[in-house]
N, C-alpha and C. Protein backbone atom coordinates (compact mmCIF):
# COMPACT_ATOMS: atom_id res chain seq x y z
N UNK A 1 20.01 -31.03 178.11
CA UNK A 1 19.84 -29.59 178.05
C UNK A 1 20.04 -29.01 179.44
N UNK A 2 19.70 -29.75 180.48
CA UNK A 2 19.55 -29.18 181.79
C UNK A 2 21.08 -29.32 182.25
N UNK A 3 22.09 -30.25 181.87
CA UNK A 3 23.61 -30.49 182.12
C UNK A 3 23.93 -28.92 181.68
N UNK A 4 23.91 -28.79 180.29
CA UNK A 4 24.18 -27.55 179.51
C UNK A 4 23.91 -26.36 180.42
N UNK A 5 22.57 -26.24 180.77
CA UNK A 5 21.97 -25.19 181.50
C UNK A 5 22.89 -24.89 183.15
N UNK A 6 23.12 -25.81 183.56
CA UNK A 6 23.89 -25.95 184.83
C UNK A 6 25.34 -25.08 185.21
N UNK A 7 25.51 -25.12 184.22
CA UNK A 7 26.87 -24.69 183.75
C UNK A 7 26.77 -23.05 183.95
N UNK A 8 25.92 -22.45 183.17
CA UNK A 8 25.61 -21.19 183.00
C UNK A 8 25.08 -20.35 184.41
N UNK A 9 26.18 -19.27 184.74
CA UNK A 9 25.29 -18.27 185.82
C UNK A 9 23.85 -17.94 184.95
N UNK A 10 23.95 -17.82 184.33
CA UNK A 10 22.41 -17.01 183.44
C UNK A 10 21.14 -17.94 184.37
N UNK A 11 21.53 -19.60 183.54
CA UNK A 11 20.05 -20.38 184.17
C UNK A 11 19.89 -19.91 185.57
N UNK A 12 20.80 -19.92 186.89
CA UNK A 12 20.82 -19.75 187.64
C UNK A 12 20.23 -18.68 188.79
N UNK A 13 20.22 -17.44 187.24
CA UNK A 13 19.49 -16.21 187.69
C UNK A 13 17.98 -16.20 187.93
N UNK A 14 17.91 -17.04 186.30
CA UNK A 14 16.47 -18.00 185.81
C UNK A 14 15.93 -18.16 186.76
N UNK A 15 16.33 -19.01 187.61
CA UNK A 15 15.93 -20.16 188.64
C UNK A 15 15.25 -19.18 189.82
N UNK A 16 16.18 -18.12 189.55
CA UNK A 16 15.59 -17.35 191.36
C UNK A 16 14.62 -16.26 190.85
N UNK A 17 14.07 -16.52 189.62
CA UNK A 17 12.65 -15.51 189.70
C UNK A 17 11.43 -16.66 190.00
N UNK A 18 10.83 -15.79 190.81
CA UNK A 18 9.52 -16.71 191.07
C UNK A 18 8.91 -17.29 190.02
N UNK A 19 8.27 -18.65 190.28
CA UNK A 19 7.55 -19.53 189.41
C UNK A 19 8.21 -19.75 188.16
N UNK A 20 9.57 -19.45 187.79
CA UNK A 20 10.45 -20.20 186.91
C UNK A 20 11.01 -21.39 187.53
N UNK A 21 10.79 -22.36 187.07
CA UNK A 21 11.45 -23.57 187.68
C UNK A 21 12.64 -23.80 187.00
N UNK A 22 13.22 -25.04 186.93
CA UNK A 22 14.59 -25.78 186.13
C UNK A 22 14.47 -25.82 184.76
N UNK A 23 13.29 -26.44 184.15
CA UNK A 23 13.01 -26.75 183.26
C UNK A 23 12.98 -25.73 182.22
N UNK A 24 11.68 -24.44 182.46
CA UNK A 24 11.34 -23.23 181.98
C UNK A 24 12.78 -22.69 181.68
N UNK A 25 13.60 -22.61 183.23
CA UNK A 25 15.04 -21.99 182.84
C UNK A 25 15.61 -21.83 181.94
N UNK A 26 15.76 -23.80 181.61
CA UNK A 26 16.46 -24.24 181.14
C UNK A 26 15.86 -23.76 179.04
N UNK A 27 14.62 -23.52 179.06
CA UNK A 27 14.02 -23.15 177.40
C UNK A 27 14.34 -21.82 177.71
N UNK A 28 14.60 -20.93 178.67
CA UNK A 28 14.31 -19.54 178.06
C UNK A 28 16.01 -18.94 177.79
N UNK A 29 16.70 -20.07 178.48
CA UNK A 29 18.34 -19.58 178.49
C UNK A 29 18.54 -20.47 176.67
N UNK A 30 18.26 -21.27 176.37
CA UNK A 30 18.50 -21.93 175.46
C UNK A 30 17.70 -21.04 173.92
N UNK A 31 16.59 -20.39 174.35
CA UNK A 31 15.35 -19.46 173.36
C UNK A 31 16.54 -18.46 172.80
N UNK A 32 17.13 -17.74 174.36
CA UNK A 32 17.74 -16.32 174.37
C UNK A 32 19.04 -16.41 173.75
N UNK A 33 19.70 -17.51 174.27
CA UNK A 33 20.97 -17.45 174.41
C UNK A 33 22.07 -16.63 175.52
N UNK A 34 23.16 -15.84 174.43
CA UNK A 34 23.59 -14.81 175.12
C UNK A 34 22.84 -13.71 175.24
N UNK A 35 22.54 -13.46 176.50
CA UNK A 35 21.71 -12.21 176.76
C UNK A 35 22.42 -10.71 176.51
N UNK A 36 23.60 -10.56 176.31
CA UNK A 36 24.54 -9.44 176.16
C UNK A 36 24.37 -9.26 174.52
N UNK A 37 23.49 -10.03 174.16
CA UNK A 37 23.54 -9.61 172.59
C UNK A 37 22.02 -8.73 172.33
N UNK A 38 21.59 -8.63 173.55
CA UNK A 38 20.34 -7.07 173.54
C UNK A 38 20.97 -6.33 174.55
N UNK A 39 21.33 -5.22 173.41
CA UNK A 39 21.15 -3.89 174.38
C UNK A 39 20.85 -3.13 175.19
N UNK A 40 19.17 -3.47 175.31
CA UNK A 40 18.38 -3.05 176.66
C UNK A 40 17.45 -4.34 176.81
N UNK A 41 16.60 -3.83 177.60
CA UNK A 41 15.32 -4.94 178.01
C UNK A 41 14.45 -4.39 176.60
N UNK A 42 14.15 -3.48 176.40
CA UNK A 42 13.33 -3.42 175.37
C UNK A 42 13.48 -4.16 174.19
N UNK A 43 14.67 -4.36 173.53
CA UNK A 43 14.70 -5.10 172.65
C UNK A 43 15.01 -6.76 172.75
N UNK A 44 15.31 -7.08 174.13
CA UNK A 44 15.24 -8.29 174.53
C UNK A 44 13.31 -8.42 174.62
N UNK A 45 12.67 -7.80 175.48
CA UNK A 45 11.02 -7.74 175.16
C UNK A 45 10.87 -8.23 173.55
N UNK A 46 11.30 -7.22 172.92
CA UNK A 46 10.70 -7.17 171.55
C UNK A 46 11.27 -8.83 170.76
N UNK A 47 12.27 -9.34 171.25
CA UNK A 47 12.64 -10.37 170.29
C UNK A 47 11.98 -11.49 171.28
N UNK A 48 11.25 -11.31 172.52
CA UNK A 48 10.30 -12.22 172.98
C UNK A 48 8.80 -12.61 172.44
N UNK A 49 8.29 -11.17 171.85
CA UNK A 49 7.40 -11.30 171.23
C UNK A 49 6.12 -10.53 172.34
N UNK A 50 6.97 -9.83 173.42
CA UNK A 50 5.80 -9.04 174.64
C UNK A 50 5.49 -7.77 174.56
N UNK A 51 5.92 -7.38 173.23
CA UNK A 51 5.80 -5.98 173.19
C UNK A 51 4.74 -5.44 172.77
N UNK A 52 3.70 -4.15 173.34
CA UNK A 52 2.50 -3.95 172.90
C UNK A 52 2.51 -3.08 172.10
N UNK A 53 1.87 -2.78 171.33
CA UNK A 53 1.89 -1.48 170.41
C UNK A 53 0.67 -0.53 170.66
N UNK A 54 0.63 0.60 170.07
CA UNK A 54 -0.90 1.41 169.98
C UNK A 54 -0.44 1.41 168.67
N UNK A 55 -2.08 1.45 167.68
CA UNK A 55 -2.19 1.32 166.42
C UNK A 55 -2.46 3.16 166.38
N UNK A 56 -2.20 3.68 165.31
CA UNK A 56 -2.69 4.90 165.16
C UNK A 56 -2.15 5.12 163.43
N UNK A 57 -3.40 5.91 163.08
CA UNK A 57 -2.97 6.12 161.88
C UNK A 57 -3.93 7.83 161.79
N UNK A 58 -2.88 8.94 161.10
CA UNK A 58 -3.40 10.14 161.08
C UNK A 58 -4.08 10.63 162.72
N UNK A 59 -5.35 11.07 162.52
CA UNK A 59 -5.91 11.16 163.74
C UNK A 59 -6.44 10.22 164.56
N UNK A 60 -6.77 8.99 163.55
CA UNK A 60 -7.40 7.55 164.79
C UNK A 60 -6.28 7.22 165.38
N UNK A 61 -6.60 6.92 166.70
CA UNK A 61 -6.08 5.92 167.75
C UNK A 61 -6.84 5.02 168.24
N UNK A 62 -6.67 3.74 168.07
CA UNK A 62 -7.00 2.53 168.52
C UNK A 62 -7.02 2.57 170.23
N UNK A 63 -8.14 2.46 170.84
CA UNK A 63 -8.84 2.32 172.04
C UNK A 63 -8.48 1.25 172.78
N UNK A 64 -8.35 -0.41 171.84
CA UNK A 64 -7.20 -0.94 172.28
C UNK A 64 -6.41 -2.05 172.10
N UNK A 65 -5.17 -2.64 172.61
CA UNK A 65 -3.91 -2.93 171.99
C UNK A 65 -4.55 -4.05 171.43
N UNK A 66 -3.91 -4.03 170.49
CA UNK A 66 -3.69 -5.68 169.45
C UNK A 66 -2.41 -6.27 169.36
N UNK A 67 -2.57 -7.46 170.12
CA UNK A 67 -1.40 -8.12 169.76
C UNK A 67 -0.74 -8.68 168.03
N UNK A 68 0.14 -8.79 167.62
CA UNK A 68 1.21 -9.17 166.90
C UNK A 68 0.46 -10.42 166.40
């Protein structure tokens, strides 16, 4: 996987955010794939699973977030 990963500018980008190592890189380029297939960061967020919501229904609003 890490041969595979090598290859790719993407892992590479991986690599130079702090506390991503080789390895991590190497699952989040392989998770994502092509990254040009999200439109923005938001929906790259959202198909990560980091996205927060506020619950609200009518006049309640939830005080606070619940994860997914």
């Amino acid at each position: 996987m890490k041969e595979l990963a090598l290859q790719s500018p993407a892992y590479h980008l991986l690599c130079s955010i702090p506390v991503v190592g080789p390895i991590t890189a190497a699952k989040i380029h392989a998770e994502i794939g092509d990254i040009k297939r999200f439109p923005s960061v938001k929906q790259l967020t959202a198909f990560a699973g980091l996205d927060s919501s506020v619950y609200e229904s009518g006049t309640f609003k939830a005080n606070l977030l619940r994860l997914r």
